[in-house]
Each structure stands twice: as structure tokens, then as C-alpha cells.
C-alpha atoms as a PDB file:
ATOM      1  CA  UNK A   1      28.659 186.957 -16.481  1.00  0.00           C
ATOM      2  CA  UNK A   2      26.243 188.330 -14.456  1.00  0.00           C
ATOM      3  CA  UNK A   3      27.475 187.450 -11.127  1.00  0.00           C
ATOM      4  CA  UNK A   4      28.645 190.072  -8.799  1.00  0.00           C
ATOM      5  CA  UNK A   5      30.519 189.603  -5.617  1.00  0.00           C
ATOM      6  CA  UNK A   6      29.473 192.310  -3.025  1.00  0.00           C
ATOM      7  CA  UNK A   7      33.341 192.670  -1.232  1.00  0.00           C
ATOM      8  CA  UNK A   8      36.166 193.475  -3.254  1.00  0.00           C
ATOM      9  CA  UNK A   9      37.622 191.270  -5.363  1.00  0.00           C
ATOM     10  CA  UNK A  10      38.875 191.159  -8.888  1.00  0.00           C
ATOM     11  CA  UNK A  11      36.724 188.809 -11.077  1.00  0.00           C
ATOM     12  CA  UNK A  12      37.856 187.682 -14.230  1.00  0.00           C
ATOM     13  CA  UNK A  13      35.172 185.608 -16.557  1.00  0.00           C
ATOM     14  CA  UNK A  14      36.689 183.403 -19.414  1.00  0.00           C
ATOM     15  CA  UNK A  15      34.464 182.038 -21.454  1.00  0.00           C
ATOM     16  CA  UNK A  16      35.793 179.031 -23.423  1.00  0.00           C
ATOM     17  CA  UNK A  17      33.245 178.351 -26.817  1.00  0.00           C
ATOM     18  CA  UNK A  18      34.093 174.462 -27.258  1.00  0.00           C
ATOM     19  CA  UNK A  19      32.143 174.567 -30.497  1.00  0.00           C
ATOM     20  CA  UNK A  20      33.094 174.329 -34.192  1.00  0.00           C
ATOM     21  CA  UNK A  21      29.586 176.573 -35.169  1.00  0.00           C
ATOM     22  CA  UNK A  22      30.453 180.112 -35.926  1.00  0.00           C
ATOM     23  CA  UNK A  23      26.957 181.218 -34.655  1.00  0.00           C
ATOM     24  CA  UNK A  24      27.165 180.395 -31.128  1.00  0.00           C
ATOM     25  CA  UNK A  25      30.925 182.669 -31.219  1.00  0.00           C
ATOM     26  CA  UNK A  26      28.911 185.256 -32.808  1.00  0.00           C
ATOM     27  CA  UNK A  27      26.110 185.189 -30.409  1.00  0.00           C
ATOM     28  CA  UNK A  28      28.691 184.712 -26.903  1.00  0.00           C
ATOM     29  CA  UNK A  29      30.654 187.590 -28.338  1.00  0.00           C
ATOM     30  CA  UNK A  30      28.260 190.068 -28.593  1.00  0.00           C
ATOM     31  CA  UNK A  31      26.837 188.893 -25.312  1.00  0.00           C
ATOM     32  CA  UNK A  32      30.502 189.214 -23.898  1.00  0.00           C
ATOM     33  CA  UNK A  33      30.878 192.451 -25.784  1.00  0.00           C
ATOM     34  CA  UNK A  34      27.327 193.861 -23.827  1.00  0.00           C
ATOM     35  CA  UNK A  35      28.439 193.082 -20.472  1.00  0.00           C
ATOM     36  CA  UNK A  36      31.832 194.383 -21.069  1.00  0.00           C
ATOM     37  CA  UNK A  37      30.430 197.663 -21.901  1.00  0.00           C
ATOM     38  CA  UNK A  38      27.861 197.615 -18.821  1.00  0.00           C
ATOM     39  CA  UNK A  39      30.874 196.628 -16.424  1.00  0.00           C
ATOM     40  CA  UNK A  40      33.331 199.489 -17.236  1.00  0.00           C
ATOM     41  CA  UNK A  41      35.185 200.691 -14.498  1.00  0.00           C
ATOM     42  CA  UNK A  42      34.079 197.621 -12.316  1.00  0.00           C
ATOM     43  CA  UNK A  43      36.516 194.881 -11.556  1.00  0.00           C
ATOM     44  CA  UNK A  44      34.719 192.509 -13.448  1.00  0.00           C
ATOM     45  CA  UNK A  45      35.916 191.472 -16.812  1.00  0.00           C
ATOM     46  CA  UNK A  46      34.938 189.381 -19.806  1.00  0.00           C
ATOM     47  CA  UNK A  47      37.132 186.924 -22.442  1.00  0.00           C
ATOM     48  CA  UNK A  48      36.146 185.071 -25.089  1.00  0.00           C
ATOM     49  CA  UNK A  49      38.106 181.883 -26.333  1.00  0.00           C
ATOM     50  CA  UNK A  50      36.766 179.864 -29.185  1.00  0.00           C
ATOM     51  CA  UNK A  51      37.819 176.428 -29.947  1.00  0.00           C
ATOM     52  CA  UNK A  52      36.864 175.564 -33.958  1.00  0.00           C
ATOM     53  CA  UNK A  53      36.351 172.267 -32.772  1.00  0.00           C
ATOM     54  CA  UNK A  54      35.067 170.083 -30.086  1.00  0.00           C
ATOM     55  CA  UNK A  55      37.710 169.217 -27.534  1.00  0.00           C
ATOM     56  CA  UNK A  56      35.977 168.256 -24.749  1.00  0.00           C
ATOM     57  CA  UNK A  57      35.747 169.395 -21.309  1.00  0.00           C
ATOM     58  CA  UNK A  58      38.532 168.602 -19.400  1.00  0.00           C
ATOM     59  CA  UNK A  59      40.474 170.301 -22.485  1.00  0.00           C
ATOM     60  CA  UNK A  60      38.401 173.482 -22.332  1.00  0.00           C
ATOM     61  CA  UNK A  61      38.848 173.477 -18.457  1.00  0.00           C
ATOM     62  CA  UNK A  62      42.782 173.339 -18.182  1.00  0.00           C
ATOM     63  CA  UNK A  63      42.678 176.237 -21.277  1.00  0.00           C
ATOM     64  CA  UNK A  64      40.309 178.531 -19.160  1.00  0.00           C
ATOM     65  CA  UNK A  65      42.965 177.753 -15.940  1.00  0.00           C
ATOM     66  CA  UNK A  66      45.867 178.243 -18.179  1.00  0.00           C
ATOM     67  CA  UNK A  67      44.335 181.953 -19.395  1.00  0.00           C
ATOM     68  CA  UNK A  68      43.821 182.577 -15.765  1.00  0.00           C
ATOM     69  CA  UNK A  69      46.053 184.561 -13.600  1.00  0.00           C
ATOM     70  CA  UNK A  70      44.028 184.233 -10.960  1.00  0.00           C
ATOM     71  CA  UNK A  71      44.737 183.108  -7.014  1.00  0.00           C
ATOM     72  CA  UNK A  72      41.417 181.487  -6.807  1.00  0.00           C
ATOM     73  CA  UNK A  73      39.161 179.953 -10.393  1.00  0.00           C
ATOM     74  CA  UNK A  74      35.597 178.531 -10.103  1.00  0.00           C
ATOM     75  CA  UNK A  75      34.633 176.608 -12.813  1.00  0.00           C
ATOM     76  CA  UNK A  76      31.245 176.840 -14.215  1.00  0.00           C
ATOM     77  CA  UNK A  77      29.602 174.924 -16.672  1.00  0.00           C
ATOM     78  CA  UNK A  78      26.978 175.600 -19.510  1.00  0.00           C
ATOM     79  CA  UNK A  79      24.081 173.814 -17.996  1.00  0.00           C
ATOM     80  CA  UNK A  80      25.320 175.255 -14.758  1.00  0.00           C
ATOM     81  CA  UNK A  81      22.846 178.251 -13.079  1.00  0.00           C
ATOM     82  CA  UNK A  82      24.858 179.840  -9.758  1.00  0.00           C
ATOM     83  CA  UNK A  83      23.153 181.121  -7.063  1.00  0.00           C
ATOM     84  CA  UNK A  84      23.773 184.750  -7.439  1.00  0.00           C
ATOM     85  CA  UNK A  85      25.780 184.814  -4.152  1.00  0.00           C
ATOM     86  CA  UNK A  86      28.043 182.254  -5.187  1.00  0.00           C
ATOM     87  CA  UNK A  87      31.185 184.019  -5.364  1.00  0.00           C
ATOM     88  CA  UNK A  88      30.219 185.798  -1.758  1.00  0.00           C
ATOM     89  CA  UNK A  89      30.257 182.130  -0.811  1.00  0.00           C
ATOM     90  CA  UNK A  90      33.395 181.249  -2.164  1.00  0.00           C
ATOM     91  CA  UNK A  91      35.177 184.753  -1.360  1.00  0.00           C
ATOM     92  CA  UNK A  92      33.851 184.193   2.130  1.00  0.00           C
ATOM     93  CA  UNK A  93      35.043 180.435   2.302  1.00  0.00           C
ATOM     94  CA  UNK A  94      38.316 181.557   1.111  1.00  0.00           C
ATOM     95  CA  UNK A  95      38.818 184.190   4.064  1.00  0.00           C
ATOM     96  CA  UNK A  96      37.998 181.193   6.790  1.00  0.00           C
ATOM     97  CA  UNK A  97      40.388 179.121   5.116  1.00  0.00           C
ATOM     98  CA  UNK A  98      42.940 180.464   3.355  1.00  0.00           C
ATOM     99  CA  UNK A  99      45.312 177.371   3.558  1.00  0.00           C
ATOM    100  CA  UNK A 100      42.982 175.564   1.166  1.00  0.00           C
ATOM    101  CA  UNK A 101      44.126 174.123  -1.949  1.00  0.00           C
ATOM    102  CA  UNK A 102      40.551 173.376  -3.395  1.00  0.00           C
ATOM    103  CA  UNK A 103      36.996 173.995  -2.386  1.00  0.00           C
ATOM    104  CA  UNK A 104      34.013 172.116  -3.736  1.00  0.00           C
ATOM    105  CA  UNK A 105      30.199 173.332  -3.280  1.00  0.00           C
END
């Protein structure tokens, strides 16, 4: 939730909590609910969406897509620490080719 993209852009986070444990909602929540409160006014935005129970990751990929209204969705995972120019990267790779259908990196 931390990453920032230094052009404009809207950026959207979903989070998608693929685990039956009420303590790790509790704990993304608030952390959701902290950057949500630092980020006001920004174009950055954060979303919560728990799962009670384990569905996998493909599942909890398409749901994050389907919550998405976005042109363009990178999906992160978990285990998963960006380089905090990634979405520079990607915003950047979009303007050479805007044709694309997917990007991988």
C-alpha cells in the first residue's frame, strides 16, 4: 500500500484476505484503515475483501480483477516486495506500448 507512482495516475489497492482467521482481517484492516487516512486527497485508495475461507489463489486473483475497474491491474502477492518504482515502471511501459494486452516483469 505503500507504493506511489510519481506521474498521475489513479491507483486503486484491493487487498483480498484469503484466510478463514479473523485476526489477520483485523490486523489488514486497521493497516488498510491507517493508510487510508494518510492518503486522503491523493489518488491512491485502499479495499479490503475477506474470504472466511481458503480459496486459493487463482480464486482470490479473478475476485481482486472482478472488484477492479481499472484499465491496467498488477497483481501482487503476499511474499511479494516491489521495488518502490514499480508502478513508474509499469505506468511508463504502458505509455511505450499502449496496444499491449499484458505485461510481465
Amino acid at each position: 500500500m505503500s507504493l506511489r507512482c510519481n506521474v498521475p495516475a489513479y491507483i486503486s489497492f484491493w487487498i483480498v484476505v484469503d484466510n478463514p482467521d479473523e485476526s489477520h482481517l483485523s490486523e489488514v484492516e486497521k493497516l488498510a484503515k491507517s493508510f487510508h487516512e494518510t492518503l486522503e486527497g491523493n489518488n491512491h485508495f485502499v479495499n479490503v475483501v475477506h474470504y472466511g475461507k481458503n480459496k486459493g489463489a487463482s480464486y482470490v486473483r479473478n475476485t481482486g480483477y472482478n472488484y477492479s475497474t481499472a484499465d491496467w491491474v498488477l497483481f501482487l502477492d503476499d511474499d511479494v516486495v516491489p521495488d518502490a518504482s514499480i508502478l513508474d515502471a509499469y505506468v511508463g511501459s504502458i505509455a511505450r506500448y499502449p496496444k499491449a494486452k499484458c505485461m510481465v516483469g
